[in-house]
C-alpha atoms as a PDB file:
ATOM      1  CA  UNK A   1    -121.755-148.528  79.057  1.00  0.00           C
ATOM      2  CA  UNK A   2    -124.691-150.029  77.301  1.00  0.00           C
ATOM      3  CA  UNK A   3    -124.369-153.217  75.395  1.00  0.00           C
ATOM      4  CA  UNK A   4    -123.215-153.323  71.614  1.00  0.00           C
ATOM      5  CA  UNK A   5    -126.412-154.142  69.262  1.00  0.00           C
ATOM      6  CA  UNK A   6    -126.185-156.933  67.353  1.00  0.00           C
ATOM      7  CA  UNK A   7    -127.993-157.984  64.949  1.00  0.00           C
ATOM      8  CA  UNK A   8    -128.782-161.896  63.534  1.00  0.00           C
ATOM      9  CA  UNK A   9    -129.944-162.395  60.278  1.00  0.00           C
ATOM     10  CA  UNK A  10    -131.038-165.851  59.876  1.00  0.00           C
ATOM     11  CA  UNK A  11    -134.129-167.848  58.094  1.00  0.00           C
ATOM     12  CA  UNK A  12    -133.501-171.071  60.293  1.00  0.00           C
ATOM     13  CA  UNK A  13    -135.195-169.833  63.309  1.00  0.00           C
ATOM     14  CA  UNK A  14    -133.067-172.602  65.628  1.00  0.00           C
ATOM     15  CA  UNK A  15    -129.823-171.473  64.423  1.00  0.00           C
ATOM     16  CA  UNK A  16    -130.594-168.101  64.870  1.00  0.00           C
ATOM     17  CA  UNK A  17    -132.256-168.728  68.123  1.00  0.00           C
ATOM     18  CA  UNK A  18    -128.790-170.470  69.881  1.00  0.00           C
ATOM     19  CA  UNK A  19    -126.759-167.370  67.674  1.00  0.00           C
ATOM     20  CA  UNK A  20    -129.261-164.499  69.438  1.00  0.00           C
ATOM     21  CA  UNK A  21    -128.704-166.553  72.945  1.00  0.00           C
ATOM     22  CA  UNK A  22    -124.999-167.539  72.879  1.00  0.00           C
ATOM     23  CA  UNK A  23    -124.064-163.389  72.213  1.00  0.00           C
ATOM     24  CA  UNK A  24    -126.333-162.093  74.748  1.00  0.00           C
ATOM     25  CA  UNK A  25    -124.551-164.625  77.114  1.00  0.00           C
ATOM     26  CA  UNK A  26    -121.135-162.883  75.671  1.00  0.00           C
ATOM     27  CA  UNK A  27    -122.964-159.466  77.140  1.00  0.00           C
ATOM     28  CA  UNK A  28    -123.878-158.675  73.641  1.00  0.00           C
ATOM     29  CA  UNK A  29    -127.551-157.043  73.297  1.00  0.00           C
ATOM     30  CA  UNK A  30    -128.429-159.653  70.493  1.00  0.00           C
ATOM     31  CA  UNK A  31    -131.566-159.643  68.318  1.00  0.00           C
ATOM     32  CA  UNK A  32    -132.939-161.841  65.427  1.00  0.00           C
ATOM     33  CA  UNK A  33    -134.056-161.213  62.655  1.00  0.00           C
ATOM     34  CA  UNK A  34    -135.565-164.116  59.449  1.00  0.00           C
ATOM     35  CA  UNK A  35    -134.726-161.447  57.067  1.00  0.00           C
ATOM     36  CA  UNK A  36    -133.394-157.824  55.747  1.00  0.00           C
ATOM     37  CA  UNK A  37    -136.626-156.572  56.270  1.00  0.00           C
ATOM     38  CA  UNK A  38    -136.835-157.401  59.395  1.00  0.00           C
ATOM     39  CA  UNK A  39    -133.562-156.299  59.865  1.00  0.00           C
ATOM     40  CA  UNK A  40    -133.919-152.846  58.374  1.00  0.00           C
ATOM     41  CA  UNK A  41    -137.122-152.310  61.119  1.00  0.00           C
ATOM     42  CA  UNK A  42    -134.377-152.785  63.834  1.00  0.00           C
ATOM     43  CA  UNK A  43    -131.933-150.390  62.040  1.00  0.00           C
ATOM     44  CA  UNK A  44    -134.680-147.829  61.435  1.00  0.00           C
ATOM     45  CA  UNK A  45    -135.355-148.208  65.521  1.00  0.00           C
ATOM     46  CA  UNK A  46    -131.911-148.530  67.415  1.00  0.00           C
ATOM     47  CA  UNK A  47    -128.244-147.938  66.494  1.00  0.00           C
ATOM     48  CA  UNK A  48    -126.842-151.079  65.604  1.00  0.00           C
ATOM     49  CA  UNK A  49    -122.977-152.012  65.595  1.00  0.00           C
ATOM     50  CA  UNK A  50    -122.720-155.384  63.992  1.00  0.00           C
ATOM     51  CA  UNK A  51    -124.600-157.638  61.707  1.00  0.00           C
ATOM     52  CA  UNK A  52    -124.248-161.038  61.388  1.00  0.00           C
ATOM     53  CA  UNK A  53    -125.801-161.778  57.812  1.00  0.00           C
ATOM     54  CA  UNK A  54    -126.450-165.007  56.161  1.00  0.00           C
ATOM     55  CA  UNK A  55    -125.720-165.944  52.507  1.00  0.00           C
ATOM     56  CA  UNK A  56    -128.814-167.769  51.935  1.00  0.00           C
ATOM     57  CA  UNK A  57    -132.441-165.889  52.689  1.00  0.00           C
ATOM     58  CA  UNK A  58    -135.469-166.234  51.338  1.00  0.00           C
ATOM     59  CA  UNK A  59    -136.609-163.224  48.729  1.00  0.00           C
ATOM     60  CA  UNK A  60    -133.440-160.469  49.290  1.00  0.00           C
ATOM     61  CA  UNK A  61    -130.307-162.565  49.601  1.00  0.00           C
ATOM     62  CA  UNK A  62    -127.456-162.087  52.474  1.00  0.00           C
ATOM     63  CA  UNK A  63    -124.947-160.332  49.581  1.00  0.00           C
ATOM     64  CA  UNK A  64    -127.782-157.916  48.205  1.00  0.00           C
ATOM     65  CA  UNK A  65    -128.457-156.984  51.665  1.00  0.00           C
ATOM     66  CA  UNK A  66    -124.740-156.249  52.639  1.00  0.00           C
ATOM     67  CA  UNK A  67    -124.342-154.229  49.277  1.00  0.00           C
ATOM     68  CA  UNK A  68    -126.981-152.044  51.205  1.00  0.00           C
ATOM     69  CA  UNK A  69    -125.379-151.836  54.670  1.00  0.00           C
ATOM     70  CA  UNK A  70    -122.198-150.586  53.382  1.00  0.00           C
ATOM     71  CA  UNK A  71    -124.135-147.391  52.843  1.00  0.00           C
ATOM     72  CA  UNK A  72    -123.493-147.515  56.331  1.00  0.00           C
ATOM     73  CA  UNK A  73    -119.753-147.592  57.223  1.00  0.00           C
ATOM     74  CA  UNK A  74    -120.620-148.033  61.246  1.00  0.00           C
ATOM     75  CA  UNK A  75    -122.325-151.152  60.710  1.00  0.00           C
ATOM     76  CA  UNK A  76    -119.906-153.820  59.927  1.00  0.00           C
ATOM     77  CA  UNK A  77    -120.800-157.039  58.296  1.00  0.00           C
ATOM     78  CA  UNK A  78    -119.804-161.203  59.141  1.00  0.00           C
ATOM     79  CA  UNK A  79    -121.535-162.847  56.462  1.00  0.00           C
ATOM     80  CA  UNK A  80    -122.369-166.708  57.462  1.00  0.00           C
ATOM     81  CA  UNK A  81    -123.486-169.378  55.320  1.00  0.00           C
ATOM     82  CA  UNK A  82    -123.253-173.040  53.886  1.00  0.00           C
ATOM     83  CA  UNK A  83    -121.294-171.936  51.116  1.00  0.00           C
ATOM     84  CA  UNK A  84    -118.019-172.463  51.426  1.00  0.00           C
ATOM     85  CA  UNK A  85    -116.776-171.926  47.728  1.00  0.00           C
ATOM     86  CA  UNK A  86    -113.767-169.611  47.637  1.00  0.00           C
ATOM     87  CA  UNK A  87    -116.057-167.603  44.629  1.00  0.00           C
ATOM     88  CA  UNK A  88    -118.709-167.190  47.227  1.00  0.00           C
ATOM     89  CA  UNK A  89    -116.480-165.628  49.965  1.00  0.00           C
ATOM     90  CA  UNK A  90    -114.450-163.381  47.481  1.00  0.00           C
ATOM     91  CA  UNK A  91    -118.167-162.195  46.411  1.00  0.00           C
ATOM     92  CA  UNK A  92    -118.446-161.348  49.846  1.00  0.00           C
ATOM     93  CA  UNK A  93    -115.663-159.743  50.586  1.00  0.00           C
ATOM     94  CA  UNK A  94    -115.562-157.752  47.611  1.00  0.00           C
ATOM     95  CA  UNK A  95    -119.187-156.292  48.635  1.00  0.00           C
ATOM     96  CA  UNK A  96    -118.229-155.155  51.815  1.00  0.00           C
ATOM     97  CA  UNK A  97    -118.298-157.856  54.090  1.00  0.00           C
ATOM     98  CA  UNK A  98    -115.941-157.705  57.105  1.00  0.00           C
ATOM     99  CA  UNK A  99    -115.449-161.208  57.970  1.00  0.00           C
ATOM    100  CA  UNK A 100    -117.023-164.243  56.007  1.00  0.00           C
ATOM    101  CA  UNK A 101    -117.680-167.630  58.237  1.00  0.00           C
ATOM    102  CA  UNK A 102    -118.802-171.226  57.120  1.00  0.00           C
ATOM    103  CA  UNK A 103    -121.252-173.140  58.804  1.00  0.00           C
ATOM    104  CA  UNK A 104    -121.282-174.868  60.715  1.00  0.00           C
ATOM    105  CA  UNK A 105    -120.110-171.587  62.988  1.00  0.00           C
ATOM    106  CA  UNK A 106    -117.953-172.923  66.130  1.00  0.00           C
ATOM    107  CA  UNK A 107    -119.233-169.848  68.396  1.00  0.00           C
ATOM    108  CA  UNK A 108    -116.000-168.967  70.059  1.00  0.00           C
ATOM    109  CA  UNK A 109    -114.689-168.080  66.704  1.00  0.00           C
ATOM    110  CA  UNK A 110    -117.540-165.838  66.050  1.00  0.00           C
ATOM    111  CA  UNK A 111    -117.671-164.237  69.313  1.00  0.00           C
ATOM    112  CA  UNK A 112    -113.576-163.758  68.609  1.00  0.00           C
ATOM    113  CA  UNK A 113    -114.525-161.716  65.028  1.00  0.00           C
ATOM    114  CA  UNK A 114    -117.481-159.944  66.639  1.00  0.00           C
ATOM    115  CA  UNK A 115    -114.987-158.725  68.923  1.00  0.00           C
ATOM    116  CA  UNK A 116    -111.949-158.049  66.967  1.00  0.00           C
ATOM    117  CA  UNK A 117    -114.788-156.110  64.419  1.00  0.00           C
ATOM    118  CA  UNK A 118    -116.126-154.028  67.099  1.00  0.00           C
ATOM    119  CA  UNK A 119    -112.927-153.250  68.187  1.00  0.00           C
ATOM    120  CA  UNK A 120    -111.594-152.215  64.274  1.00  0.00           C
ATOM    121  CA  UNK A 121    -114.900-150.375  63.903  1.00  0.00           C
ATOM    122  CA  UNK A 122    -114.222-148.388  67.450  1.00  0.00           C
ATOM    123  CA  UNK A 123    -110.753-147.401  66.047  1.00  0.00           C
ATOM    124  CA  UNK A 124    -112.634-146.105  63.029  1.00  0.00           C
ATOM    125  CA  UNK A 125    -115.485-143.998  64.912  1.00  0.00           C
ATOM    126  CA  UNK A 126    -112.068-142.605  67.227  1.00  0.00           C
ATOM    127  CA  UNK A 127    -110.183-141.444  64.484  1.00  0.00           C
ATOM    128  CA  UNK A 128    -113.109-139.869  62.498  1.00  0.00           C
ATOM    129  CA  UNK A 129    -114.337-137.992  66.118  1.00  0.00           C
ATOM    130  CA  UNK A 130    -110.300-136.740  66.287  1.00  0.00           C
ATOM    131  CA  UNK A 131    -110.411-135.667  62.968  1.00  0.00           C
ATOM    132  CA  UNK A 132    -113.821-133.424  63.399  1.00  0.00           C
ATOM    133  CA  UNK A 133    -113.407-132.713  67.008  1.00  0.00           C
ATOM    134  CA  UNK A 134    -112.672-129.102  66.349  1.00  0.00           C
ATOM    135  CA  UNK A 135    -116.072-127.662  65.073  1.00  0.00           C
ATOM    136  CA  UNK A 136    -114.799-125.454  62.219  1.00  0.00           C
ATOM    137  CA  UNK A 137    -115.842-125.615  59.065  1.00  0.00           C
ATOM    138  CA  UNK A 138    -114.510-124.359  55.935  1.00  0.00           C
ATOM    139  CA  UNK A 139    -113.655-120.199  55.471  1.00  0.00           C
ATOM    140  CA  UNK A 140    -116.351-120.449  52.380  1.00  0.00           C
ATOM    141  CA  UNK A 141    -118.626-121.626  54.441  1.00  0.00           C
ATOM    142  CA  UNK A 142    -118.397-118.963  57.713  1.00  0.00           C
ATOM    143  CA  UNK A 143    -117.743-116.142  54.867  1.00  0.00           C
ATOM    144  CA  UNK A 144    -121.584-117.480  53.803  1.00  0.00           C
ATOM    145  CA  UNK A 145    -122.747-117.184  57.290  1.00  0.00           C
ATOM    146  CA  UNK A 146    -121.264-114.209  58.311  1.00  0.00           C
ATOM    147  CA  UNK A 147    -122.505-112.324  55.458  1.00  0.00           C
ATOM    148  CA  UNK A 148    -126.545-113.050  56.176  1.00  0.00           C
ATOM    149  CA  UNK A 149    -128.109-109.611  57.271  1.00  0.00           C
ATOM    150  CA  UNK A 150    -128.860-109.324  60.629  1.00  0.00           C
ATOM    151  CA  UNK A 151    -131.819-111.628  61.928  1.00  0.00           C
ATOM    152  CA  UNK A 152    -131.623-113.548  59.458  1.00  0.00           C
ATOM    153  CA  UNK A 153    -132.004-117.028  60.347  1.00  0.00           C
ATOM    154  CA  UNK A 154    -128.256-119.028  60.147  1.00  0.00           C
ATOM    155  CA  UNK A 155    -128.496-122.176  57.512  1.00  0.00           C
ATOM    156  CA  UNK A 156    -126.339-125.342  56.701  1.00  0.00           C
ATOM    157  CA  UNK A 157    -124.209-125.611  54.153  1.00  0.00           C
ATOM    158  CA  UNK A 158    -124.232-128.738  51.612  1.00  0.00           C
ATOM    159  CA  UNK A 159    -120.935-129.306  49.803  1.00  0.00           C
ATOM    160  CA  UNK A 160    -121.360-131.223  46.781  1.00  0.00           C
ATOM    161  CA  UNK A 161    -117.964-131.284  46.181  1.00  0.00           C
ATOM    162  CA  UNK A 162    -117.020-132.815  49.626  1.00  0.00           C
ATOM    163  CA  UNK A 163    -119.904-134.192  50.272  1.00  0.00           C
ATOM    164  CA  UNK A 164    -120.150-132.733  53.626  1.00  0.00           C
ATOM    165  CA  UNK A 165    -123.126-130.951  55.349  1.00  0.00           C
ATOM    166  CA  UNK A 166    -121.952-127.860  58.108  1.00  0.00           C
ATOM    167  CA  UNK A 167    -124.389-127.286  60.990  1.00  0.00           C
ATOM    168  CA  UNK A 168    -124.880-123.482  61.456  1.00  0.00           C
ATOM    169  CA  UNK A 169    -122.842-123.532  64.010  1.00  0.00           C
ATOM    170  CA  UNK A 170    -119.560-124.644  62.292  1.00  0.00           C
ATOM    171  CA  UNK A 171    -119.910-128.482  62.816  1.00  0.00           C
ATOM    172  CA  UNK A 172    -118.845-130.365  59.446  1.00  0.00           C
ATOM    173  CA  UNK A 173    -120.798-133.815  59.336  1.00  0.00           C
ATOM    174  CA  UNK A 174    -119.318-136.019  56.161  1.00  0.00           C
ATOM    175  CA  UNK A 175    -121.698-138.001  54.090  1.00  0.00           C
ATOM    176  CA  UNK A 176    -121.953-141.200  52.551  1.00  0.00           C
ATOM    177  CA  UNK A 177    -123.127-141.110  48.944  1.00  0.00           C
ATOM    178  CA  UNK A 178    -126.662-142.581  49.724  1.00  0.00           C
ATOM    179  CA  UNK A 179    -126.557-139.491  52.422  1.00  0.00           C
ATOM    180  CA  UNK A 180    -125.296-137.078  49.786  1.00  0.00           C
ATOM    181  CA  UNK A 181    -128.157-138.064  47.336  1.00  0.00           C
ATOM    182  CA  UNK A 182    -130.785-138.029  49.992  1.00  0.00           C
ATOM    183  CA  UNK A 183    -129.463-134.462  51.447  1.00  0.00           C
ATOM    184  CA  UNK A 184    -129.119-132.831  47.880  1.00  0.00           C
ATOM    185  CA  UNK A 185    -133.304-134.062  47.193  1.00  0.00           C
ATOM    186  CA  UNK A 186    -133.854-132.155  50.497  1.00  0.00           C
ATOM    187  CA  UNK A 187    -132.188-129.235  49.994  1.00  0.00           C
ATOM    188  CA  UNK A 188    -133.508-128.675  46.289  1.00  0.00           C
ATOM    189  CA  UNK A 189    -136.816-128.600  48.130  1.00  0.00           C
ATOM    190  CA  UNK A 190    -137.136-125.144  49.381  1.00  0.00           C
ATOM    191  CA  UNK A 191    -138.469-127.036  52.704  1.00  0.00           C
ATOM    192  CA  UNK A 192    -141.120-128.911  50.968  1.00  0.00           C
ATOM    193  CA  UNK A 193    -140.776-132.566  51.787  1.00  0.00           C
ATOM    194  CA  UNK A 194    -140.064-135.299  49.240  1.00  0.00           C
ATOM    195  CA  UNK A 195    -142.074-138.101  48.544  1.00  0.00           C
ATOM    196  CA  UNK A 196    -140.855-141.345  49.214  1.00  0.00           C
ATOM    197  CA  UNK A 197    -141.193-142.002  45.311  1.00  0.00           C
ATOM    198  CA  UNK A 198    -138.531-138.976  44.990  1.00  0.00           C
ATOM    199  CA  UNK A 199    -136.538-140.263  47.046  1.00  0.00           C
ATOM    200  CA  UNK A 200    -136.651-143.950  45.853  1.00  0.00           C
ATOM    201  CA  UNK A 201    -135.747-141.981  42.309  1.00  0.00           C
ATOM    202  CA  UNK A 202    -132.723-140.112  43.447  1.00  0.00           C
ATOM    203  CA  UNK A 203    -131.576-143.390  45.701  1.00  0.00           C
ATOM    204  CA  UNK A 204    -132.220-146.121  43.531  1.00  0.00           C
ATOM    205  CA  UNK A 205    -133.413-144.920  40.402  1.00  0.00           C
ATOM    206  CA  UNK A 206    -137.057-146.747  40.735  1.00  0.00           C
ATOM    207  CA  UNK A 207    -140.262-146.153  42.192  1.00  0.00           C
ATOM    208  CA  UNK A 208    -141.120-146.963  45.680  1.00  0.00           C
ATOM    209  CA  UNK A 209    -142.166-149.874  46.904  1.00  0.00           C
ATOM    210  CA  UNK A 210    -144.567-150.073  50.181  1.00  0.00           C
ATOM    211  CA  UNK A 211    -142.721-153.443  51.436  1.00  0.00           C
ATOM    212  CA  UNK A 212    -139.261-151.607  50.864  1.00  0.00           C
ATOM    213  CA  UNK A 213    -137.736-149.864  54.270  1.00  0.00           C
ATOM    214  CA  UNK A 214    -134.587-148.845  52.845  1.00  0.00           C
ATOM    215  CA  UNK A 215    -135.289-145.342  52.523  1.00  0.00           C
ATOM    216  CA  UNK A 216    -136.174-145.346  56.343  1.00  0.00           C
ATOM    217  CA  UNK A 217    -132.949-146.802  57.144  1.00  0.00           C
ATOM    218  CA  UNK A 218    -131.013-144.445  55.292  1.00  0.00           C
ATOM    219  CA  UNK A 219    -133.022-141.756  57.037  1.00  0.00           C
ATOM    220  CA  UNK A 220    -132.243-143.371  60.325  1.00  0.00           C
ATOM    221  CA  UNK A 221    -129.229-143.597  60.189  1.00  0.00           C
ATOM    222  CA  UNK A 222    -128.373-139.787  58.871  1.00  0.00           C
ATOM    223  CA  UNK A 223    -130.764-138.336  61.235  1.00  0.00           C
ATOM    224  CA  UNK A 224    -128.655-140.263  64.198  1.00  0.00           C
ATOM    225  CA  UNK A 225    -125.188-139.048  62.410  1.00  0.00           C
ATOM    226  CA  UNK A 226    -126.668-135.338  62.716  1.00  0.00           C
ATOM    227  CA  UNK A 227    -127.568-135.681  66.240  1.00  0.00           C
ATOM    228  CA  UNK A 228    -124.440-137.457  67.559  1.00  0.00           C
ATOM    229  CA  UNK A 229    -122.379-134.836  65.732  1.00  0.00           C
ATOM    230  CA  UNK A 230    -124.465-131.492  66.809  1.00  0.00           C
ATOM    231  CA  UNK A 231    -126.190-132.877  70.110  1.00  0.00           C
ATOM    232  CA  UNK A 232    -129.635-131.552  69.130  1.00  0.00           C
ATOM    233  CA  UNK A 233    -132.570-132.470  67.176  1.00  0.00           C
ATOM    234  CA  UNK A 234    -131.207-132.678  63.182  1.00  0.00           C
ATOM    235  CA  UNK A 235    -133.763-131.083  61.148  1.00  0.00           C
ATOM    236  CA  UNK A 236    -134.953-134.034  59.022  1.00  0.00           C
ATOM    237  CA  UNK A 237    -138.244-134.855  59.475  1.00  0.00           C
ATOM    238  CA  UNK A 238    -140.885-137.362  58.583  1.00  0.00           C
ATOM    239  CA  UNK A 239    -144.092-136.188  56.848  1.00  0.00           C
ATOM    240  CA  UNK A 240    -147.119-138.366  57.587  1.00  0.00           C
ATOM    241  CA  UNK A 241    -148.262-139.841  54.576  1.00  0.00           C
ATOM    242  CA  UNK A 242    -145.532-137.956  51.861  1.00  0.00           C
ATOM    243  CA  UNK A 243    -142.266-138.786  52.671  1.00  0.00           C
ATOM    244  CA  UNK A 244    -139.169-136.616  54.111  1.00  0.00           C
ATOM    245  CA  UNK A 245    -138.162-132.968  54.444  1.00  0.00           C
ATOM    246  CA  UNK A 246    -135.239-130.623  55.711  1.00  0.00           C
ATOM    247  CA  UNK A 247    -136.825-128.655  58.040  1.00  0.00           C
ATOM    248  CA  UNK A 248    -134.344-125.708  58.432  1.00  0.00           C
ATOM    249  CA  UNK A 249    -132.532-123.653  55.470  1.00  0.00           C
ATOM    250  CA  UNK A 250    -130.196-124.600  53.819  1.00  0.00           C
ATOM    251  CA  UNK A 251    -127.469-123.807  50.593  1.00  0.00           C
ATOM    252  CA  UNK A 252    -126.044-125.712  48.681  1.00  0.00           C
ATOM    253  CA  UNK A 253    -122.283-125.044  47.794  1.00  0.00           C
END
């Protein structure tokens, strides 16, 4: 079985250095990062089970970036930092943080929540693979499907009122809401990708930034959902120089 990714988010570059080293000697495939944009090239590379997130970074703080990763309900969270305050750790927890740690971090008690996460999070990804092992989707949706004249390529469905997207094959794939808003852009788009500006719109409601790899994770990480739950290619693509597009039809229920 390959080793769990983990990911360390940490400005002091000796902290983070004995952090990376201490959990790859725990069998851990650990990697560093000095902040979330450095984190969010990782995410946009490799699947990545756990990040370990401090409070206090330069430019994009440790609680803005873990209001972002809980658009991703794999990845969970142990926020780390100086602050102590019970205000500060209720912040934390309240944004989605899985486990909150003060510094300084005595490393077998970190190793103990990175493992008692990852084993939470494991429970999680069973009970969600039980619950959609059976690749039906809903009667609407196979009535839709049934009914396209013959040749007639198959399409996915989007359910806006589920939020779910069904393969054309009958596998149901639930969204988040960042997924739901991306998908829906997509889909309006008659295959035509979206720019990364429309999709910074209908994500974050502002314009795109260059220096901003947020919409890349959120592609990421859908495109990898697809996959895992179909075992093909998912038809989201990347369009040099524009942005995004769904490759393959698709209707919107």
């Amino acid at each position: 079985m390959p080793a769990v990714t983990i990911v360390v988010v940490e400005d002091e570059a000796s902290l983070r250095r004995d952090l990376v080293e201490y959990l790859r000697g725990c069998g851990f495939d650990a990697i560093g990062a000095k902040n979330g944009r450095e984190l969010d090239d990782v995410i946009a590379t490799r699947e990545v089970s756990l990040v370990i997130l401090d409070v206090n970074l330069p430019g994009e703080d440790g609680f803005k970036i873990a209001t972002r990763l809980r658009e991703m309900p794999s990845i969970g969270i142990i926020m780390v930092t100086a602050r102590g305050s019970t205000v500060d750790r209720v912040v934390g927890l309240e944004i989605g943080a899985d486990a909150y740690l003060v510094k300084p971090v005595e490393m077998r008690e970190l190793e103990a929540q990175c493992k008692a996460l990852l084993r939470r999070l494991e429970a999680n990804a069973a009970a969600q693979r039980a619950a959609g092992a059976t690749p039906t989707a809903a009667p609407h949706v196979h009535g839709a499907l049934a009914g396209a004249p013959a040749g007639e390529e198959a399409s996915w469905a989007l359910d806006a009122t589920d939020w779910s997207l069904t393969s054309p094959t009958g596998v149901r794939i639930s969204l988040t809401s960042m997924e739901m808003k991306l998908t829906s852009l997509l889909a309006s788009q008659a295959r035509q990708p979206a720019t990364r500006d429309q999709i910074s719109q209908a994500l974050y409601n502002r314009r795109w930034n260059p220096d901003d790899r947020s919409i890349d994770t959120v592609v990421g990480r859908l495109r990898h959902k697809v996959e895992a739950a179909i075992g093909a290619s998912a038809p989201l693509k990347s369009v040099h120089g524009v942005g995004y597009v769904f490759s393959a039809q698709v209707r919107v229920l």
